[in-house]
C-alpha atoms as a PDB file:
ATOM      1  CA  UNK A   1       6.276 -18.461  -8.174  1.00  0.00           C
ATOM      2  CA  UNK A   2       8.265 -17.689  -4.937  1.00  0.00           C
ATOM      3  CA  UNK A   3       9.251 -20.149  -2.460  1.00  0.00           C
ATOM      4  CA  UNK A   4       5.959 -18.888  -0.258  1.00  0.00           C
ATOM      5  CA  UNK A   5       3.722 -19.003  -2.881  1.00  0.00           C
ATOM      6  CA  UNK A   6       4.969 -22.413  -3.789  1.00  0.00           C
ATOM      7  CA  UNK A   7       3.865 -23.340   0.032  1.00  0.00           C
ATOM      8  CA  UNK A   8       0.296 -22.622  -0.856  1.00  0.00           C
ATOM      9  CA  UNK A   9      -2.561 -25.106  -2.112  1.00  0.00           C
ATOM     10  CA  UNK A  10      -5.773 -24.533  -3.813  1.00  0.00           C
ATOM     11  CA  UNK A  11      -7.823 -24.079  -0.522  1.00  0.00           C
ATOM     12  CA  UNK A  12      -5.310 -21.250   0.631  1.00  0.00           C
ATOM     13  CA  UNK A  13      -5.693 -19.666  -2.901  1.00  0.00           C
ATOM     14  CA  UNK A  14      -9.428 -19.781  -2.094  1.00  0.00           C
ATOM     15  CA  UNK A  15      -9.221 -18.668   1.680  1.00  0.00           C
ATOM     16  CA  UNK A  16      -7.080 -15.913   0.176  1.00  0.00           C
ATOM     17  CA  UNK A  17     -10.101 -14.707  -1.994  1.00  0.00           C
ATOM     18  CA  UNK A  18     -12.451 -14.720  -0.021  1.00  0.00           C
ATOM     19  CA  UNK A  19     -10.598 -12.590   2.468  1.00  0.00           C
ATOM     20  CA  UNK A  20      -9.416  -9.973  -0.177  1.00  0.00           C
ATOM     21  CA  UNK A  21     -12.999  -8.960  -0.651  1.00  0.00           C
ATOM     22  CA  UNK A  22     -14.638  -8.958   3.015  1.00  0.00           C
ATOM     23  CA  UNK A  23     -11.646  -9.568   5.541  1.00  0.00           C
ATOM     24  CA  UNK A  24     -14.611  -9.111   8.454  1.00  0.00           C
ATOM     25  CA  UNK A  25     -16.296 -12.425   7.577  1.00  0.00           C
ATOM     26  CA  UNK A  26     -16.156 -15.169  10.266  1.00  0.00           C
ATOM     27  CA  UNK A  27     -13.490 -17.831  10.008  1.00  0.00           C
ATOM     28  CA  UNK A  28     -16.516 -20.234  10.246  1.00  0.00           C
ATOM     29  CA  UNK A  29     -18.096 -17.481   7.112  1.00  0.00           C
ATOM     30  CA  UNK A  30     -14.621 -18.101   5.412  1.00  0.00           C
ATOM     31  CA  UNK A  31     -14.851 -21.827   5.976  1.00  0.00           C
ATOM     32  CA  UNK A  32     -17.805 -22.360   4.269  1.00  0.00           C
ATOM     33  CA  UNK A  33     -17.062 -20.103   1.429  1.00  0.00           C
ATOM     34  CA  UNK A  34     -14.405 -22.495   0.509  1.00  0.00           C
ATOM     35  CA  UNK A  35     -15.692 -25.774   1.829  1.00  0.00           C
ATOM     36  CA  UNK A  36     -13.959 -25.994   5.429  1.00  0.00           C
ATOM     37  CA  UNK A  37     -14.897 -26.219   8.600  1.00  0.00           C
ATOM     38  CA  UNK A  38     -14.370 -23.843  11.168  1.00  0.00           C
ATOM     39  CA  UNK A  39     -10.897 -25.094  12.944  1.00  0.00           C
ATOM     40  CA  UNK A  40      -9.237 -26.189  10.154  1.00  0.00           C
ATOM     41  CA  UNK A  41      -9.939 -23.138   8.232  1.00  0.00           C
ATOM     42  CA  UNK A  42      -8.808 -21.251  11.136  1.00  0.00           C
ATOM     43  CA  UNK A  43      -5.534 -23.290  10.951  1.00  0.00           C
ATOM     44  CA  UNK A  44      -4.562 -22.055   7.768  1.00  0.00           C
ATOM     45  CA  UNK A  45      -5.154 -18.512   8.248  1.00  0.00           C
ATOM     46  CA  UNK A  46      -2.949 -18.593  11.448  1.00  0.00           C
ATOM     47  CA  UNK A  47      -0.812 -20.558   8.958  1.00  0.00           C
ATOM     48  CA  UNK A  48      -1.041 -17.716   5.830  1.00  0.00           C
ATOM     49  CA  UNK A  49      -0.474 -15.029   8.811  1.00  0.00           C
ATOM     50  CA  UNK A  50       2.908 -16.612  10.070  1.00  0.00           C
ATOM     51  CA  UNK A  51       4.054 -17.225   6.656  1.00  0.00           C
ATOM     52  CA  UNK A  52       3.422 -13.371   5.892  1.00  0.00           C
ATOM     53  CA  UNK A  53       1.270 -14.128   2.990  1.00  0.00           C
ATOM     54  CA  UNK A  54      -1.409 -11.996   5.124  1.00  0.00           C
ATOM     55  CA  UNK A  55       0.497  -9.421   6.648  1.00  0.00           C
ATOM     56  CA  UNK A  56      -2.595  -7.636   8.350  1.00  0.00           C
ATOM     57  CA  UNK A  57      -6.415  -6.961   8.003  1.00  0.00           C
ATOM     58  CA  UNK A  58      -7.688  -2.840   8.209  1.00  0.00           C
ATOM     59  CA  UNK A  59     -10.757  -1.157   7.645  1.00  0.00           C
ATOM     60  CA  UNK A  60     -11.115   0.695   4.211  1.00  0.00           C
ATOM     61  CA  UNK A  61     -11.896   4.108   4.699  1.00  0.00           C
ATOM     62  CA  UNK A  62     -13.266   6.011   2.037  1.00  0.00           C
ATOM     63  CA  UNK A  63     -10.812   9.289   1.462  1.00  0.00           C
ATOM     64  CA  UNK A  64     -13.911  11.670   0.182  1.00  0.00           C
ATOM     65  CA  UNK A  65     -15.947  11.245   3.465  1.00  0.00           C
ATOM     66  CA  UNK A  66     -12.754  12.340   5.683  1.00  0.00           C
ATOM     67  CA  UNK A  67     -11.878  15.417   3.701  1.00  0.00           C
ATOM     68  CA  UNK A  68      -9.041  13.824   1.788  1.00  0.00           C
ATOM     69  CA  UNK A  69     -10.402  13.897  -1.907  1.00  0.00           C
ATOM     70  CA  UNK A  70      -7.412  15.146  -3.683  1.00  0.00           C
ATOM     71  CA  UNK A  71      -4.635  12.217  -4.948  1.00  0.00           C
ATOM     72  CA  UNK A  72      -1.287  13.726  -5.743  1.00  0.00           C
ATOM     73  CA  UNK A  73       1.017  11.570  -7.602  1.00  0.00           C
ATOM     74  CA  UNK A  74       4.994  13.238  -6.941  1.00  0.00           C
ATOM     75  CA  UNK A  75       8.034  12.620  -9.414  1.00  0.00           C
ATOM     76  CA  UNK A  76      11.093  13.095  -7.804  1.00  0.00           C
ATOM     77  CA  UNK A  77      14.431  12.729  -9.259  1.00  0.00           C
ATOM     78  CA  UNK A  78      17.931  13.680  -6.842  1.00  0.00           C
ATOM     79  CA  UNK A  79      21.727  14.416  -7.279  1.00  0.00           C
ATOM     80  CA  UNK A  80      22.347  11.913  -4.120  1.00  0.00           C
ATOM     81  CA  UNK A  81      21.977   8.119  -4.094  1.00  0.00           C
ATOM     82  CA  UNK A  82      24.257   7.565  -1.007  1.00  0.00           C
ATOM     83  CA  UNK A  83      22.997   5.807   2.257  1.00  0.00           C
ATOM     84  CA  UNK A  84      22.966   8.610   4.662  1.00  0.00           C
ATOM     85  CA  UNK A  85      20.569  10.618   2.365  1.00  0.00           C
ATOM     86  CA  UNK A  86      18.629   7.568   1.518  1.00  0.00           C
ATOM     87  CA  UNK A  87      18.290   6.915   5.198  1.00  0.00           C
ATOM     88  CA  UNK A  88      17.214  10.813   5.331  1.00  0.00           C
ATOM     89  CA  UNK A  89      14.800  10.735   2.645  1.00  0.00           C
ATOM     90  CA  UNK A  90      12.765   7.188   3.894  1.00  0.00           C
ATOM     91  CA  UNK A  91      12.892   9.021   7.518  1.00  0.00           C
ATOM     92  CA  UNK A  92      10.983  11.815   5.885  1.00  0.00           C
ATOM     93  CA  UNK A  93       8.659  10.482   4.133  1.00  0.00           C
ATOM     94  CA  UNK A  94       7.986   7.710   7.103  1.00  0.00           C
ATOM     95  CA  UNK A  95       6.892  11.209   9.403  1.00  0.00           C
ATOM     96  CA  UNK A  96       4.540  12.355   6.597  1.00  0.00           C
ATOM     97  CA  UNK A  97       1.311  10.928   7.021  1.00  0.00           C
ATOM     98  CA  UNK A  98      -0.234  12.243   3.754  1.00  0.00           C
ATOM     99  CA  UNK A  99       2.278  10.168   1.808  1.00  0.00           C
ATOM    100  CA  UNK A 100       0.466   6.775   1.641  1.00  0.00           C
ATOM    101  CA  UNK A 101       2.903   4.939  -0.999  1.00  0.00           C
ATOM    102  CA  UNK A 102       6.422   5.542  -1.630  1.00  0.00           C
ATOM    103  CA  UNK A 103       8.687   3.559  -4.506  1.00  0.00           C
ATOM    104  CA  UNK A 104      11.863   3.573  -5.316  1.00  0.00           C
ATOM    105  CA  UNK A 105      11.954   3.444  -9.627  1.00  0.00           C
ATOM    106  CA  UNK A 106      14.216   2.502 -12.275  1.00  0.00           C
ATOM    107  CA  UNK A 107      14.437   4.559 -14.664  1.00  0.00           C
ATOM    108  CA  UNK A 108      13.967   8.686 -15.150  1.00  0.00           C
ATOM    109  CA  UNK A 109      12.181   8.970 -12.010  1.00  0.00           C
ATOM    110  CA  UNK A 110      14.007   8.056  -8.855  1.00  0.00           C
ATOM    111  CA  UNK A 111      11.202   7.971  -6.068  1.00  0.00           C
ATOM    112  CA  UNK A 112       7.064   7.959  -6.762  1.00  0.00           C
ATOM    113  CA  UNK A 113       5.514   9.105  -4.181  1.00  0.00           C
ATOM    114  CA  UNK A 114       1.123   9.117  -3.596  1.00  0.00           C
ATOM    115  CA  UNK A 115      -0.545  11.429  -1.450  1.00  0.00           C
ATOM    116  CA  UNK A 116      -4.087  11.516  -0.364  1.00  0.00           C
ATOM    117  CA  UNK A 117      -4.455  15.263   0.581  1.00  0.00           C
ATOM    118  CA  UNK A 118      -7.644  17.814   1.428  1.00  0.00           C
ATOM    119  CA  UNK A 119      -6.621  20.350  -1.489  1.00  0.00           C
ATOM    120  CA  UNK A 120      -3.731  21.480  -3.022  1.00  0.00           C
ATOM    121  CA  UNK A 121      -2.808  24.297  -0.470  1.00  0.00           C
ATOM    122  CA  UNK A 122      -2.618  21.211   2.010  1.00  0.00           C
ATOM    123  CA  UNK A 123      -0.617  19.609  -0.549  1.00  0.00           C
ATOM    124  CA  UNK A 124       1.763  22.680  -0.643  1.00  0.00           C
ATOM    125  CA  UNK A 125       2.214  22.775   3.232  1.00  0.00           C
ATOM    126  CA  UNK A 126       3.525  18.881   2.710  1.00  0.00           C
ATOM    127  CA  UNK A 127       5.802  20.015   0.033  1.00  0.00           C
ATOM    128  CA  UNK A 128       7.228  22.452   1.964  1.00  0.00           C
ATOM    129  CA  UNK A 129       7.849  19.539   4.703  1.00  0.00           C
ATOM    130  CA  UNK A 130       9.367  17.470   2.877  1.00  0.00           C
ATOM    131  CA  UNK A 131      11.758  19.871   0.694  1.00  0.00           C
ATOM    132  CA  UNK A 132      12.883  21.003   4.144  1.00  0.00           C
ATOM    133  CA  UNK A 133      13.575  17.742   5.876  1.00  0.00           C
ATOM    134  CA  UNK A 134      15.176  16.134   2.766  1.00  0.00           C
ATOM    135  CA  UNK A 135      18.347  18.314   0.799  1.00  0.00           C
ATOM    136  CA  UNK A 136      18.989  17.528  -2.757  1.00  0.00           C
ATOM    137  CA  UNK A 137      15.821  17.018  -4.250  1.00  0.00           C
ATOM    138  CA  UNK A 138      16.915  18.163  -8.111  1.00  0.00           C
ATOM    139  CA  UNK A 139      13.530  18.026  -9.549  1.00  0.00           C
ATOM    140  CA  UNK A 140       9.702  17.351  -7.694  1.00  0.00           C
ATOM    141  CA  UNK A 141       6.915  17.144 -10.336  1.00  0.00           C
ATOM    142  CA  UNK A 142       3.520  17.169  -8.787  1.00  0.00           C
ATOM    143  CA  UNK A 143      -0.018  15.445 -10.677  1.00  0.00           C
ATOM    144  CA  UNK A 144      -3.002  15.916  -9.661  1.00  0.00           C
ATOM    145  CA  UNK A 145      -5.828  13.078 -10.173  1.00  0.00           C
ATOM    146  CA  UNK A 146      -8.788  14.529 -11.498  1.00  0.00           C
ATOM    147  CA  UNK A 147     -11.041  11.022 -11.424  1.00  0.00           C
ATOM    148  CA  UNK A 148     -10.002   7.893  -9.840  1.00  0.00           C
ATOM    149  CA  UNK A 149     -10.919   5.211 -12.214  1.00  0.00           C
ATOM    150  CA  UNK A 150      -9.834   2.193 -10.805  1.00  0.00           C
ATOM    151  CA  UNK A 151      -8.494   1.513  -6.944  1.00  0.00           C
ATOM    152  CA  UNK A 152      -8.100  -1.626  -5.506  1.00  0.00           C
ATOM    153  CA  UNK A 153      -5.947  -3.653  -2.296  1.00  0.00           C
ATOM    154  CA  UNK A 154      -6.940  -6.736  -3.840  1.00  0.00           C
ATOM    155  CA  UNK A 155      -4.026  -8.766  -5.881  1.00  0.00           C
ATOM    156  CA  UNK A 156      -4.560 -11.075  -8.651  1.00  0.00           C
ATOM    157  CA  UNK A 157      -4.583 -14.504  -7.008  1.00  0.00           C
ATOM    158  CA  UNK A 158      -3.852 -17.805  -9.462  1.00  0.00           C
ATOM    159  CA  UNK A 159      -7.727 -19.576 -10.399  1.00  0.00           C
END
């Protein structure tokens, strides 16, 4: 446990779970999920918010029905760790909208990038985006999901 997590009781745990699967419930909906009343449930979501344990609430939107059915997951490995072309590379991949999760590995790999793209000509006009705003890229392996068996935004909360 972090010092944050520390911070947090069983009720907040609860609260938590509740909003991971339906973030659009009422507070007083949330309350009574987890045996609170309206105002002091509210309290402790204003509470979870400023401590950054909920960073934000968002609509899911499903990728199929907006004509972006194809998952690309990118390998990239580079000659340059340095901060200017770290600053470069985050810059780029910040602009690309199509690039919805970007990590920086240990390991083989130096950056894993996910894309949600319509096809894999869209995919290619990307590429060629980012191989032209970002120098040094030594080797890009592209993977293309052919079935999504498991996605999820919810985390595994303590019982």
């Amino acid at each position: 446990m972090n010092e944050t997590s520390s911070q947090l009781d069983a009720i907040d745990w609860r609260i938590l779970r509740v909003l991971q699967r339906d973030a659009s419930l009422s507070v007083a909906a949330v309350g009574e999920a987890v045996g609170l009343s309206a105002n002091p449930c509210w309290r402790r979501i204003r509470r979870l918010e400023e401590l950054g344990v909920i960073r934000g609430r968002v609509a899911l939107i499903s990728p199929e029905k907006i004509g972006l059915g194809t998952t690309v997951i990118v390998a990239i490995r580079t000659r340059r760790h340095d901060p200017e072309w770290l600053d470069a590379f985050s810059r780029a991949v910040e602009a690309i909208d199509e690039i919805v999760e970007c990590h920086r590995m240990a390991g083989d790999i130096d950056y894993l990038l996910k894309l949600r793209v319509r096809d894999i000509a869209d995919y290619d006009r990307i590429y060629q985006r980012l191989i032209a705003r970002v120098p040094d890229l030594s080797d890009v392996t592209s993977n293309f999901s052919m079935e999504r068996l498991k996605e999820t935004t919810a985390l595994p909360l303590p019982h």
